[in-house]
C-alpha atoms as a PDB file:
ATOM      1  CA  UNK A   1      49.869  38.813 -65.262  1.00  0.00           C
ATOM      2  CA  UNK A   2      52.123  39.972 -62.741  1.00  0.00           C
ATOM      3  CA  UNK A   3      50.525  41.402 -59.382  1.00  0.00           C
ATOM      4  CA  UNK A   4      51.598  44.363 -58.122  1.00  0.00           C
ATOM      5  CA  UNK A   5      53.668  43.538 -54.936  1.00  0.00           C
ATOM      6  CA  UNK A   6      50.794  46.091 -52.754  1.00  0.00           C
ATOM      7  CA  UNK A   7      48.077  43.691 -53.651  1.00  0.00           C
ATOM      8  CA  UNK A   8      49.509  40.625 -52.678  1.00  0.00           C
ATOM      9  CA  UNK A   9      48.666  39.746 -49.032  1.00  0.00           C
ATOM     10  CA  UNK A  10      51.012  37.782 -46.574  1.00  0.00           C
ATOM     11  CA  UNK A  11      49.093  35.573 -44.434  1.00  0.00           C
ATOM     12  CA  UNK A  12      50.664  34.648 -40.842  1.00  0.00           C
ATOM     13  CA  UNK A  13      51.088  31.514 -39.613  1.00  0.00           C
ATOM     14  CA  UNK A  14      51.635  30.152 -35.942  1.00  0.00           C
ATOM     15  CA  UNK A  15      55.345  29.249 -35.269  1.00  0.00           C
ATOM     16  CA  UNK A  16      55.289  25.194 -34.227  1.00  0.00           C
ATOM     17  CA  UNK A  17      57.619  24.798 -30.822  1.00  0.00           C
ATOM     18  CA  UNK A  18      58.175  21.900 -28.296  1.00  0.00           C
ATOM     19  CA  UNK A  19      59.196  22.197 -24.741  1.00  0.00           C
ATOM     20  CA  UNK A  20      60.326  18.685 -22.627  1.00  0.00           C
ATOM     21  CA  UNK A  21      59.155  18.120 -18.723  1.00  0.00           C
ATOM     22  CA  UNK A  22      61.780  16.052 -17.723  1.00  0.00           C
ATOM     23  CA  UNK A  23      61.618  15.076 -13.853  1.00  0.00           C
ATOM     24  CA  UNK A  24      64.519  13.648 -11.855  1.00  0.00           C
ATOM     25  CA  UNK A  25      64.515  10.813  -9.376  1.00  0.00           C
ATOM     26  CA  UNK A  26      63.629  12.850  -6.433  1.00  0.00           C
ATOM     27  CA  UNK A  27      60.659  14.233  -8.365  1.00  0.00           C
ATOM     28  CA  UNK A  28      61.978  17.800  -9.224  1.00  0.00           C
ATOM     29  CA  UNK A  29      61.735  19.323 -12.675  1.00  0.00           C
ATOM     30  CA  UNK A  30      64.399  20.634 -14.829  1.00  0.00           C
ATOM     31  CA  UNK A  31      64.140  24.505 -15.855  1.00  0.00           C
ATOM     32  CA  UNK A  32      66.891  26.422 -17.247  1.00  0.00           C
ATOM     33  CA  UNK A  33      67.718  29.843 -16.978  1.00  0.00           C
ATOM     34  CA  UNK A  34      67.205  31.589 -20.681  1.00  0.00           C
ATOM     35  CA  UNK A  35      70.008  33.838 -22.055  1.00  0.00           C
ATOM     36  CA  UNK A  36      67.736  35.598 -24.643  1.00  0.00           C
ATOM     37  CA  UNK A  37      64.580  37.381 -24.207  1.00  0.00           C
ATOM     38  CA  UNK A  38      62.278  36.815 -22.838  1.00  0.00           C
ATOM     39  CA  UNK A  39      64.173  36.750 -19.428  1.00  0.00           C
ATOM     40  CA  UNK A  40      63.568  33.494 -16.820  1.00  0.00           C
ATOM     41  CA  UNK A  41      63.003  30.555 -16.152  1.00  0.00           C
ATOM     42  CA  UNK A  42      61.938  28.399 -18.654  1.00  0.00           C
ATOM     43  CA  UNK A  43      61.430  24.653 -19.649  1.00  0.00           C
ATOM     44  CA  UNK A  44      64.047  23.490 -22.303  1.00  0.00           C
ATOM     45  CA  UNK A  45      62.912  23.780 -25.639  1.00  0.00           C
ATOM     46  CA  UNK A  46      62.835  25.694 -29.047  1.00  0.00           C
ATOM     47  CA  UNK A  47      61.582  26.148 -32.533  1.00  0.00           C
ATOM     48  CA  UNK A  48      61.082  22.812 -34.724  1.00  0.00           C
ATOM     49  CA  UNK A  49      63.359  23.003 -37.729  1.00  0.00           C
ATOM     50  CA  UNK A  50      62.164  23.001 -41.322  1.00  0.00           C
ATOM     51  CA  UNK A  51      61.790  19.386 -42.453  1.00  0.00           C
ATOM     52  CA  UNK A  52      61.860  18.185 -38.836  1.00  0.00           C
ATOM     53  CA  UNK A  53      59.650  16.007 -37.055  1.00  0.00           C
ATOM     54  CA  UNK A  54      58.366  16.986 -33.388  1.00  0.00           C
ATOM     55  CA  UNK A  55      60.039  14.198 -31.286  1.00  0.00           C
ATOM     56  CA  UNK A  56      63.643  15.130 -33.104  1.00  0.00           C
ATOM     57  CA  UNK A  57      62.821  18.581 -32.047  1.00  0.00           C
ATOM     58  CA  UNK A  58      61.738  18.066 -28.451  1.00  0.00           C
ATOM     59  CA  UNK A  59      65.249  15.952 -28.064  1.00  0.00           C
ATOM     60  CA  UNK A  60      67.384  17.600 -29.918  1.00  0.00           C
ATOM     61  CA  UNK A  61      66.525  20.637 -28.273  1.00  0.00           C
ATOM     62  CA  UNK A  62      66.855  19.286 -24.570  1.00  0.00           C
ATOM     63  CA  UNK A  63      70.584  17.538 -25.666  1.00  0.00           C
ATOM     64  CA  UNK A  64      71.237  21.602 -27.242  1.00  0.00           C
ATOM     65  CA  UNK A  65      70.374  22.889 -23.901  1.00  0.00           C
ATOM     66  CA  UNK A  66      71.348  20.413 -21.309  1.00  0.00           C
ATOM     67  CA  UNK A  67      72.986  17.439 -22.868  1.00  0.00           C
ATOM     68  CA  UNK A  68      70.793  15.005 -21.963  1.00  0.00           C
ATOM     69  CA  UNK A  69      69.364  12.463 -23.952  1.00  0.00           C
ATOM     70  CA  UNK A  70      65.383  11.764 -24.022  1.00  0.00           C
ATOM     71  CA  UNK A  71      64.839   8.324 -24.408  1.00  0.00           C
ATOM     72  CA  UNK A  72      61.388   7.889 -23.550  1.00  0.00           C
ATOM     73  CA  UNK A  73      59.309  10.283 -25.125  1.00  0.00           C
ATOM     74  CA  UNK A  74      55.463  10.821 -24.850  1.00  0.00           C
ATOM     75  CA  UNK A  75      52.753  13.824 -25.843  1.00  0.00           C
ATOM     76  CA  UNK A  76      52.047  15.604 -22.747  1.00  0.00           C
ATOM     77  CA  UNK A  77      49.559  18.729 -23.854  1.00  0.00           C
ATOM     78  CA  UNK A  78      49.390  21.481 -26.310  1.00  0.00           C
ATOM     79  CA  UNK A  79      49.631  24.911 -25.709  1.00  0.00           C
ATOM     80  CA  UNK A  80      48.479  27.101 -28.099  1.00  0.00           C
ATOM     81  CA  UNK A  81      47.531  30.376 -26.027  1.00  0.00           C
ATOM     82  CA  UNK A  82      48.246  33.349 -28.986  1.00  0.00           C
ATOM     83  CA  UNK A  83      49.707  35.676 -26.262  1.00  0.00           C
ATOM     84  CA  UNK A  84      52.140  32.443 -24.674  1.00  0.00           C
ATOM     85  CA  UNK A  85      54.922  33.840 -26.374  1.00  0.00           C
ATOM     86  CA  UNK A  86      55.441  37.736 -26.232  1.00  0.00           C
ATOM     87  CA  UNK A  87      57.447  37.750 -29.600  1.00  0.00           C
ATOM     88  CA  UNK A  88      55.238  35.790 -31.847  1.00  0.00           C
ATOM     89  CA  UNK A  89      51.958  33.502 -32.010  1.00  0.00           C
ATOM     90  CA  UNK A  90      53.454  29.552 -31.061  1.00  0.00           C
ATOM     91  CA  UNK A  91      52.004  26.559 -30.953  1.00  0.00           C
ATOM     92  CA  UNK A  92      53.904  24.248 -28.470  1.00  0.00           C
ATOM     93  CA  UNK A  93      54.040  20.861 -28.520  1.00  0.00           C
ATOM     94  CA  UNK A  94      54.969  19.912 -24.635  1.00  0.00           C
ATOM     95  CA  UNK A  95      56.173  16.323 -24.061  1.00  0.00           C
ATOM     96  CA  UNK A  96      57.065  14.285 -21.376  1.00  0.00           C
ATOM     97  CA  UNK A  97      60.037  12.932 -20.977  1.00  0.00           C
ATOM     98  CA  UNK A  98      59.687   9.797 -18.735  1.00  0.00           C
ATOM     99  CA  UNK A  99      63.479   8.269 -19.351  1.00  0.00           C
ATOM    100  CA  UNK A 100      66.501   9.757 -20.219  1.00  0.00           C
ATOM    101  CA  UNK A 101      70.135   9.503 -19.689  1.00  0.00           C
ATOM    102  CA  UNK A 102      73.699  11.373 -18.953  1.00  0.00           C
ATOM    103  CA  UNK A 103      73.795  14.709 -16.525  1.00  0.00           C
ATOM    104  CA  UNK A 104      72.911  17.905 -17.192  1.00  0.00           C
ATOM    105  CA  UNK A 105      74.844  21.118 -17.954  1.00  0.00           C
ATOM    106  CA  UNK A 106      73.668  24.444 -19.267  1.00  0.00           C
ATOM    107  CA  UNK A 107      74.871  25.002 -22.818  1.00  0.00           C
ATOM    108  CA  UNK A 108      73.627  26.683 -26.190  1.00  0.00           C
ATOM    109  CA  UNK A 109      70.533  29.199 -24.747  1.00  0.00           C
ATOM    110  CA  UNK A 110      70.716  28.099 -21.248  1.00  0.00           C
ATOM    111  CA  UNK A 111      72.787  30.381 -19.100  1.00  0.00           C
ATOM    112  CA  UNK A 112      71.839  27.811 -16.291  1.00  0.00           C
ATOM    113  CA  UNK A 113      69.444  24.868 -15.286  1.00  0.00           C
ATOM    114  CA  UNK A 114      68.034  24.109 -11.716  1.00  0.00           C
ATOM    115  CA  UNK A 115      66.334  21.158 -10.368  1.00  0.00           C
ATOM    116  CA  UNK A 116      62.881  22.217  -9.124  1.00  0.00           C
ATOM    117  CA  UNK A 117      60.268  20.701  -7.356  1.00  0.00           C
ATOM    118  CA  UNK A 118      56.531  21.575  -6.843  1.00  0.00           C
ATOM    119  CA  UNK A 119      57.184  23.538  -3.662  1.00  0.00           C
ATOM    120  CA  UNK A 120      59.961  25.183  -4.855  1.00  0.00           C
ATOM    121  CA  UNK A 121      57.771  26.181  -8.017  1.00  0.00           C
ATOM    122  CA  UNK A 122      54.755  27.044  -6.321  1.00  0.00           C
ATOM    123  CA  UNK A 123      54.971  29.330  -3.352  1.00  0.00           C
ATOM    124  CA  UNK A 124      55.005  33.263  -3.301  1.00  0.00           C
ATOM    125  CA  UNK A 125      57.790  33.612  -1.177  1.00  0.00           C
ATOM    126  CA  UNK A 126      61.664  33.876  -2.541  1.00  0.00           C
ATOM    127  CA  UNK A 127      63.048  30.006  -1.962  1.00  0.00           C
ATOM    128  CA  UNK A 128      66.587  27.919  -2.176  1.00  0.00           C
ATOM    129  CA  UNK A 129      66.432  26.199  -5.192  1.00  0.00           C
ATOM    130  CA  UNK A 130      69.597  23.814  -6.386  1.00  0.00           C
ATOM    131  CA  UNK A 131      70.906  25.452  -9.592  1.00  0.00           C
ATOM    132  CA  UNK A 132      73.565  24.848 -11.536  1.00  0.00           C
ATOM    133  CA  UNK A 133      76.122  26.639 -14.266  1.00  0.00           C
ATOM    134  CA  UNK A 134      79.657  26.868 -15.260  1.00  0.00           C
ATOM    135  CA  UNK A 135      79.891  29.562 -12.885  1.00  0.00           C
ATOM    136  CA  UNK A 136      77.981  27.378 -10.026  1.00  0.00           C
ATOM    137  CA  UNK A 137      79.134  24.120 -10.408  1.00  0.00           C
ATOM    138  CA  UNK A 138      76.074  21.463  -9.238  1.00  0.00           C
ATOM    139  CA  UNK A 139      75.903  23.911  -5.866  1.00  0.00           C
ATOM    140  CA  UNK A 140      73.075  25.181  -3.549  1.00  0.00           C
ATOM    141  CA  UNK A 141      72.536  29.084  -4.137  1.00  0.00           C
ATOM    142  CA  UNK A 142      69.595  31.554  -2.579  1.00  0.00           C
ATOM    143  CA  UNK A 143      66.968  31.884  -5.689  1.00  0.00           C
ATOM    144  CA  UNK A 144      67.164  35.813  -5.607  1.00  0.00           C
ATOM    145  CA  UNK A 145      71.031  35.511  -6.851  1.00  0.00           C
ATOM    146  CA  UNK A 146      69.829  32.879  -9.279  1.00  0.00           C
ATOM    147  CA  UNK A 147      66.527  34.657 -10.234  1.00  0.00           C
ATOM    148  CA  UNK A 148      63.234  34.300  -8.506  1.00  0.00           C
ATOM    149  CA  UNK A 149      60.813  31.501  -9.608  1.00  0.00           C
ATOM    150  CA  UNK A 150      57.764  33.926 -10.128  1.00  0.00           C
ATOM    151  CA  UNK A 151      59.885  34.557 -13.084  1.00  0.00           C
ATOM    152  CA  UNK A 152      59.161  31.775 -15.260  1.00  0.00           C
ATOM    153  CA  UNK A 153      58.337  32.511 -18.779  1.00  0.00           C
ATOM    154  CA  UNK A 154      55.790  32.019 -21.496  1.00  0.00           C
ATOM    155  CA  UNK A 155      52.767  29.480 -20.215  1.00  0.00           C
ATOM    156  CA  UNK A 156      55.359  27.028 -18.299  1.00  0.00           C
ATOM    157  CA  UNK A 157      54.593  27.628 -15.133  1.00  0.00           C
ATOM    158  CA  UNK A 158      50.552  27.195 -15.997  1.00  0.00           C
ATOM    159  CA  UNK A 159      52.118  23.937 -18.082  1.00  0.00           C
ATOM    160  CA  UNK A 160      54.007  22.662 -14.741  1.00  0.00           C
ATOM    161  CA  UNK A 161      50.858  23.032 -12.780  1.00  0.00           C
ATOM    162  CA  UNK A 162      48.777  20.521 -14.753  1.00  0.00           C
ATOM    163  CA  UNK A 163      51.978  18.160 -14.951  1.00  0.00           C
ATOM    164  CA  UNK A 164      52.121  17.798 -10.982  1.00  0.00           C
ATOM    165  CA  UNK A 165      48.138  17.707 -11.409  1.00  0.00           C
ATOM    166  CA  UNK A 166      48.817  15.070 -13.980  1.00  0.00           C
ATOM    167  CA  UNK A 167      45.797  16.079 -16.321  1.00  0.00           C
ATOM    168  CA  UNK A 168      46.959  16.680 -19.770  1.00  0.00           C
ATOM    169  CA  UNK A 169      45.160  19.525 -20.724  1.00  0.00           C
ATOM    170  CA  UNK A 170      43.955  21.324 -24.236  1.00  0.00           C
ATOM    171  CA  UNK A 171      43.362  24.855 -24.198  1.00  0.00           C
ATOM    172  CA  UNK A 172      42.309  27.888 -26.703  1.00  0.00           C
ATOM    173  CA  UNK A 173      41.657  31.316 -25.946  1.00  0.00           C
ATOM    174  CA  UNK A 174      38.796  32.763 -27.576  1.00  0.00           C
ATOM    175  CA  UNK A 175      38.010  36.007 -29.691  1.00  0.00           C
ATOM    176  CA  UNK A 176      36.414  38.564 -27.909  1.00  0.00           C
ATOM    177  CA  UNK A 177      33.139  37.112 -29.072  1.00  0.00           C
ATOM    178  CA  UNK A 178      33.602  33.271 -28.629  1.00  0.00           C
ATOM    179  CA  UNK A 179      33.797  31.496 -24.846  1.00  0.00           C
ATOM    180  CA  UNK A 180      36.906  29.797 -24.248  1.00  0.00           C
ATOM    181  CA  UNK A 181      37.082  26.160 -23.675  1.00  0.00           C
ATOM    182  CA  UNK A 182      39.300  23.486 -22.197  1.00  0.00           C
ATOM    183  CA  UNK A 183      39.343  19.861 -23.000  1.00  0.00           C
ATOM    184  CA  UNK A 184      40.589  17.939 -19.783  1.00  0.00           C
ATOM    185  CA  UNK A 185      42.007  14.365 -20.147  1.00  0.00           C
ATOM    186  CA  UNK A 186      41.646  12.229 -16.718  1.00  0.00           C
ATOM    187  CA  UNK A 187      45.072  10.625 -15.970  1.00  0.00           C
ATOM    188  CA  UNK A 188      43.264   7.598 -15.670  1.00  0.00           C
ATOM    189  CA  UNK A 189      42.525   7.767 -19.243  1.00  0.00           C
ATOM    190  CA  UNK A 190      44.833   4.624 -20.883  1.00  0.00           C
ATOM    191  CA  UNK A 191      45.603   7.471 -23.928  1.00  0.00           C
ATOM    192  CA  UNK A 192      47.375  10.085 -24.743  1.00  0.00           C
ATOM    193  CA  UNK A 193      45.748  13.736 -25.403  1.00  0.00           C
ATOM    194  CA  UNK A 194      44.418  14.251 -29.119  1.00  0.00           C
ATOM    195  CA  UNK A 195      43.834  18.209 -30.793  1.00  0.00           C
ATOM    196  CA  UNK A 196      40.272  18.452 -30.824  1.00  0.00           C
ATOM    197  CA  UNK A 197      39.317  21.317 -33.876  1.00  0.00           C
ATOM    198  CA  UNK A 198      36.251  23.475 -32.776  1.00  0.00           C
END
């Protein structure tokens, strides 16, 4: 018997992402400036393809977007906030990556990266951050040309603080009747941070 098409219903799904914290020698992050919406600053990343696994995501997004190569690759947390993303519901998968190798340039949905570090992140003032694009090539350039660092987007900037804090950390928001919780992994913990289901 064939249902009629106004009975059947669609049930929604999370979207399954990865972002990559890769940090340089001098201890500054790599963001890069998105040229889709949502707008900012961002930490390279994407969508996981169909029949992909997450670690040939999280790298082959970071070589799409700055051509570097991860090399060392390990779980750092996983966000999972519903309102993270403004366009849909995603899960990220954020990892670390603690070796890589070439030099970065901005390329597929990166309009530009920049070399960040905590203070540069962090404070409420307007800052000079060292960005670079085709346009900009590996230069020093006043962040309100470049776009201010209060605009980073989705949960990265929460994400970033508990990198520099070095406490992987497992969060979900709560329905109007439940209490949110957090799971908080020591950094002194020899292992790497698990989903815990509730």
């Amino acid at each position: 018997m064939t249902k009629n098409p106004e009975d059947v219903i669609v049930k929604k799904y999370p979207i399954l992402t990865v972002d990559a914290l890769v940090k340089n020698m001098q201890g500054e992050l790599l963001l890069i400036k998105r040229k889709n919406p949502p707008y900012g600053w961002a930490l390279p990343g994407g969508l996981v393809d169909y029949g992909e696994d997450v670690i040939t995501a999280v790298r082959r997004e970071l070589k799409e977007e700055t051509g570097l190569i991860a090399v060392d690759v390990s779980l750092f947390c996983v966000a999972s906030d519903p309102n993270r993303d403004p366009r849909f519901h995603a899960v990220s998968l954020v990892y670390q990556i603690d070796s890589y190798l070439g030099t970065p340039q901005a390329a597929d949905d990166a309009e530009m990266f920049g070399w960040f570090s905590q203070k540069h992140i962090f404070p409420a003032s307007f800052c000079e951050i060292n960005v670079s694009s085709h346009e900009y090539a590996h230069g020093w350039k006043v962040a309100n040309n470049a776009g201010q660092l209060g605009d980073i987007v989705f949960d990265h900037k929460k994400i970033i603080e508990q990198f520099y804090k070095k406490e992987p950390i497992l969060t979900s928001t709560a329905t109007p009747n439940e209490k949110p919780f957090e799971v908080r992994i020591p950094s002194c913990w020899p292992v790497k941070p698990v989903i815990i289901h509730l």
